[in-house]
Protein backbone atom coordinates (compact mmCIF):
# COMPACT_ATOMS: atom_id res chain seq x y z
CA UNK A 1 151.77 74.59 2.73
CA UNK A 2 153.48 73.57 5.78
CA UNK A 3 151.97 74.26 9.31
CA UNK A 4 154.09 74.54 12.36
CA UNK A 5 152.81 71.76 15.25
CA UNK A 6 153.97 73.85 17.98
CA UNK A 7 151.66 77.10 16.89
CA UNK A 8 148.66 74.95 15.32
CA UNK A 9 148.51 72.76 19.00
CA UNK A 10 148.62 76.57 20.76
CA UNK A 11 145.85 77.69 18.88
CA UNK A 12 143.91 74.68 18.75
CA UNK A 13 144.56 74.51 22.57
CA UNK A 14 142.84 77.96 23.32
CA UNK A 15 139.97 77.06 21.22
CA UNK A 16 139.26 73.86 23.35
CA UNK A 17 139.83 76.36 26.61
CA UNK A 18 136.85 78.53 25.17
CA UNK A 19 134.72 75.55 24.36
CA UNK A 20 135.21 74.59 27.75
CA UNK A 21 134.37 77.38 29.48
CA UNK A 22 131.20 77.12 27.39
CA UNK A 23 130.64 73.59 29.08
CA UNK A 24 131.65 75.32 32.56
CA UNK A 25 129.15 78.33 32.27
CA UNK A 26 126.40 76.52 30.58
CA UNK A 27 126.51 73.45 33.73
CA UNK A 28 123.45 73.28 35.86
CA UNK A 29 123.47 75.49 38.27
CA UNK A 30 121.84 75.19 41.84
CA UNK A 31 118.39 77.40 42.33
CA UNK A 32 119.90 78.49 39.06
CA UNK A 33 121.72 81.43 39.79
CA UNK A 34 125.42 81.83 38.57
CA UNK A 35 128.30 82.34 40.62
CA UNK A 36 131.17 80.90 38.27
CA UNK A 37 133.49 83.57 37.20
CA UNK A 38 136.19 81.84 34.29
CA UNK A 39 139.27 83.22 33.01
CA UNK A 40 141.76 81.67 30.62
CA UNK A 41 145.55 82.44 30.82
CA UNK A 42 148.12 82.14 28.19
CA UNK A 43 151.56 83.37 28.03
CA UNK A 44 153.50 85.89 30.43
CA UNK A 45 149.43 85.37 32.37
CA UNK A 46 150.03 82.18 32.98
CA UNK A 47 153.96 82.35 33.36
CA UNK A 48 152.96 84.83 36.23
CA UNK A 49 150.55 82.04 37.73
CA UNK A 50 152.96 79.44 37.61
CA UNK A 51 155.71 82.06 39.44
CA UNK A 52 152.81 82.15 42.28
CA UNK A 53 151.88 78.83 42.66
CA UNK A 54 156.06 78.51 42.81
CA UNK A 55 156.52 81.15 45.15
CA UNK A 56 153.87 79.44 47.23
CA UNK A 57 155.08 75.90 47.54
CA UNK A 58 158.88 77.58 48.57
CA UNK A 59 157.80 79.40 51.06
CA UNK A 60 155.18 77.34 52.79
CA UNK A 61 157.49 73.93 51.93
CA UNK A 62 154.51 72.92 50.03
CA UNK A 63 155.97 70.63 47.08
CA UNK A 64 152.90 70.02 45.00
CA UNK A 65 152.69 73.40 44.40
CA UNK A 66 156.03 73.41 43.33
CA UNK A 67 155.21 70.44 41.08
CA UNK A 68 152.10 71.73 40.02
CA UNK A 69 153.67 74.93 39.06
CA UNK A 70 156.75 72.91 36.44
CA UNK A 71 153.78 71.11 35.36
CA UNK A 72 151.80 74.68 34.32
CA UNK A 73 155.13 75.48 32.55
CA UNK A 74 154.63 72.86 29.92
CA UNK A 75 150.89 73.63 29.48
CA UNK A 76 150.62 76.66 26.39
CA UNK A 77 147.25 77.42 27.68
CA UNK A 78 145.43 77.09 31.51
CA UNK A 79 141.33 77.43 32.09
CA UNK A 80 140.71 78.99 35.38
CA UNK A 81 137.34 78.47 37.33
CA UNK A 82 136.04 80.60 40.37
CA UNK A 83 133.06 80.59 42.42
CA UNK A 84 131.68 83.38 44.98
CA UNK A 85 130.69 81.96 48.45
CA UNK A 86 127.62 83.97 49.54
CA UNK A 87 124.54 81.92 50.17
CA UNK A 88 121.85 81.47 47.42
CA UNK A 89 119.29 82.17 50.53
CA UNK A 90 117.52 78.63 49.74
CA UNK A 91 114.58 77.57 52.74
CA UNK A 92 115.24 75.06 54.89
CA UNK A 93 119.07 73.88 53.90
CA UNK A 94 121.44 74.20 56.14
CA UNK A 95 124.60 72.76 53.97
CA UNK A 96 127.01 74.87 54.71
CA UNK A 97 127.09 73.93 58.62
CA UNK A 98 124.57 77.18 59.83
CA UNK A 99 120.89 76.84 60.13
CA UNK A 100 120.05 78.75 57.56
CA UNK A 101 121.40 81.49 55.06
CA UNK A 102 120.91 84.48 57.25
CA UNK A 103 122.42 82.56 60.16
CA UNK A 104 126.13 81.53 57.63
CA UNK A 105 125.97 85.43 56.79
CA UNK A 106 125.76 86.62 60.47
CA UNK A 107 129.01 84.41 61.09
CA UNK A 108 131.28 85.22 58.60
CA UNK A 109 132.88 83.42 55.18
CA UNK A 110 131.23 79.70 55.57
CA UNK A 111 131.23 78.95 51.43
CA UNK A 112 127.85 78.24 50.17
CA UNK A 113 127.09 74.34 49.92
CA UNK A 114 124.95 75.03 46.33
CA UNK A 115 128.11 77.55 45.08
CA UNK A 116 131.04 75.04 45.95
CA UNK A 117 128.86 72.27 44.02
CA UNK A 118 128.12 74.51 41.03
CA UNK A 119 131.96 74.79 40.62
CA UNK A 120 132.84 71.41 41.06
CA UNK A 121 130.02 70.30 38.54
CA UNK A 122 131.26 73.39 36.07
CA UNK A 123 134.84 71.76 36.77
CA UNK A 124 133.85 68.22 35.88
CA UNK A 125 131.74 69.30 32.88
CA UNK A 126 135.00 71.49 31.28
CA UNK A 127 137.44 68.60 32.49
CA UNK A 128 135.15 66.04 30.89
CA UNK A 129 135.31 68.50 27.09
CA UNK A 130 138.88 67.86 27.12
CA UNK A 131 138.92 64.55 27.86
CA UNK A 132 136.46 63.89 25.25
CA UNK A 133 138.73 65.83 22.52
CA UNK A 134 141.83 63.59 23.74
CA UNK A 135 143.48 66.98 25.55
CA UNK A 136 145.73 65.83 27.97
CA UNK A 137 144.66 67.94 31.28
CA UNK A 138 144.03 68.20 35.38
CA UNK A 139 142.42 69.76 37.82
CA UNK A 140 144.41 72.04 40.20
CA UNK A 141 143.83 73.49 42.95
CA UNK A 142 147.02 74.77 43.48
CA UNK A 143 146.47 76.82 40.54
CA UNK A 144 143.17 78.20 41.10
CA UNK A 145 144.27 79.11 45.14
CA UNK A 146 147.16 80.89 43.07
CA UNK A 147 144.49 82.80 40.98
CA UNK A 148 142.29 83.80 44.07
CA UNK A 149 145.80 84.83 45.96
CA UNK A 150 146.83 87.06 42.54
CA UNK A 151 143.45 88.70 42.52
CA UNK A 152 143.32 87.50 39.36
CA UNK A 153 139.44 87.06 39.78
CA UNK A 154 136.82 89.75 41.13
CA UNK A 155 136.54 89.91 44.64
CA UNK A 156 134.01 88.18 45.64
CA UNK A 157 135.64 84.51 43.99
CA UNK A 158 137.25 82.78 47.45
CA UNK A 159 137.19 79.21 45.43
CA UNK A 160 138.74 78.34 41.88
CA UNK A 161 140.65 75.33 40.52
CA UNK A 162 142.19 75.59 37.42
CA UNK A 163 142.45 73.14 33.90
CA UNK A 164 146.29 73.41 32.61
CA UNK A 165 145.74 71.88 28.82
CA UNK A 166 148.65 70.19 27.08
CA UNK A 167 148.69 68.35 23.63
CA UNK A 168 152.49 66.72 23.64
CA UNK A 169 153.27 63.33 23.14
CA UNK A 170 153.87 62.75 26.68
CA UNK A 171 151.18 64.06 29.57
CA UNK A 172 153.29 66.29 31.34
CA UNK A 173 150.05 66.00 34.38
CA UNK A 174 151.05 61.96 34.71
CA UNK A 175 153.43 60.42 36.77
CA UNK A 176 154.03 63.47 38.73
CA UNK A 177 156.16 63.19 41.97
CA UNK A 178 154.75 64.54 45.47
């Protein structure tokens, strides 16, 4: 029996993206409501990504979006995290910059404090699953602006970063230019 490298990494590759959204849903979760919306792209998805983070470094002379986006095009497989903004209406916080929740609603689109730390612990916990299975990977948030700018999530997602995943003998996310 002989088994191809290339197609037995790509596989094994969206399995660890599904395991870490597990680690990414299942993170704590502030006043324990959930706001974290994941997707994972593969393929003409994530070619289409990569084309958009592109198209966004060109014409806003932004290079590490540029970078970021070559990088995505050596990656078979790319986790996606998103949070919605509105405020968790928790007493007496005041996080976000208003006094209170009604107060950051009556003003417009301030992010909620708890929601942006929910995604960056749901981040750390699905960057940390890869890590531990030796998956070569970073956190971008060129990609995940991309995402929110392709409508790729549901509406109310302003905030996402996304987890390219690569398993080459070189880490295509390391010494990176820009």
């Amino acid at each position: 029996m002989r088994i191809e490298w290339k197609t037995y990494c790509r596989e094994k590759l969206i399995e660890a993206a599904k395991e870490m959204a597990i680690a990414a849903r299942t993170a704590p979760k502030g006043r324990g409501r959930d706001t974290i919306h994941i997707l994972i792209l593969t393929e003409d998805d994530k070619d289409r990504l990569a084309d958009e983070m592109h198209r966004i470094g060109s014409s806003e002379e932004i290079g590490f979006f540029v970078r970021d986006a070559e990088n995505l095009k050596h990656a078979p497989v790319i986790l996606l995290v998103g949070t919605e903004i509105s405020p968790l209406d928790i007493p007496h916080c005041g996080y976000c910059g208003w006094k209170d929740c009604q107060e950051n609603r009556d003003h417009g689109h301030t992010p909620c404090a708890f929601s942006v730390s929910d995604l960056g612990t749901a981040i750390g916990s699905a960057a940390a699953f890869a890590a531990r299975r030796h998956i070569d990977n970073r956190i971008m948030f060129t990609a995940g602006r991309a995402a929110v700018d392709l409508g790729l999530f549901p509406s109310p997602v302003r905030i996402a970063y996304g987890i390219p995943l690569s398993a080459t003998g070189k880490n295509p996310f390391f010494d990176r230019k820009n």
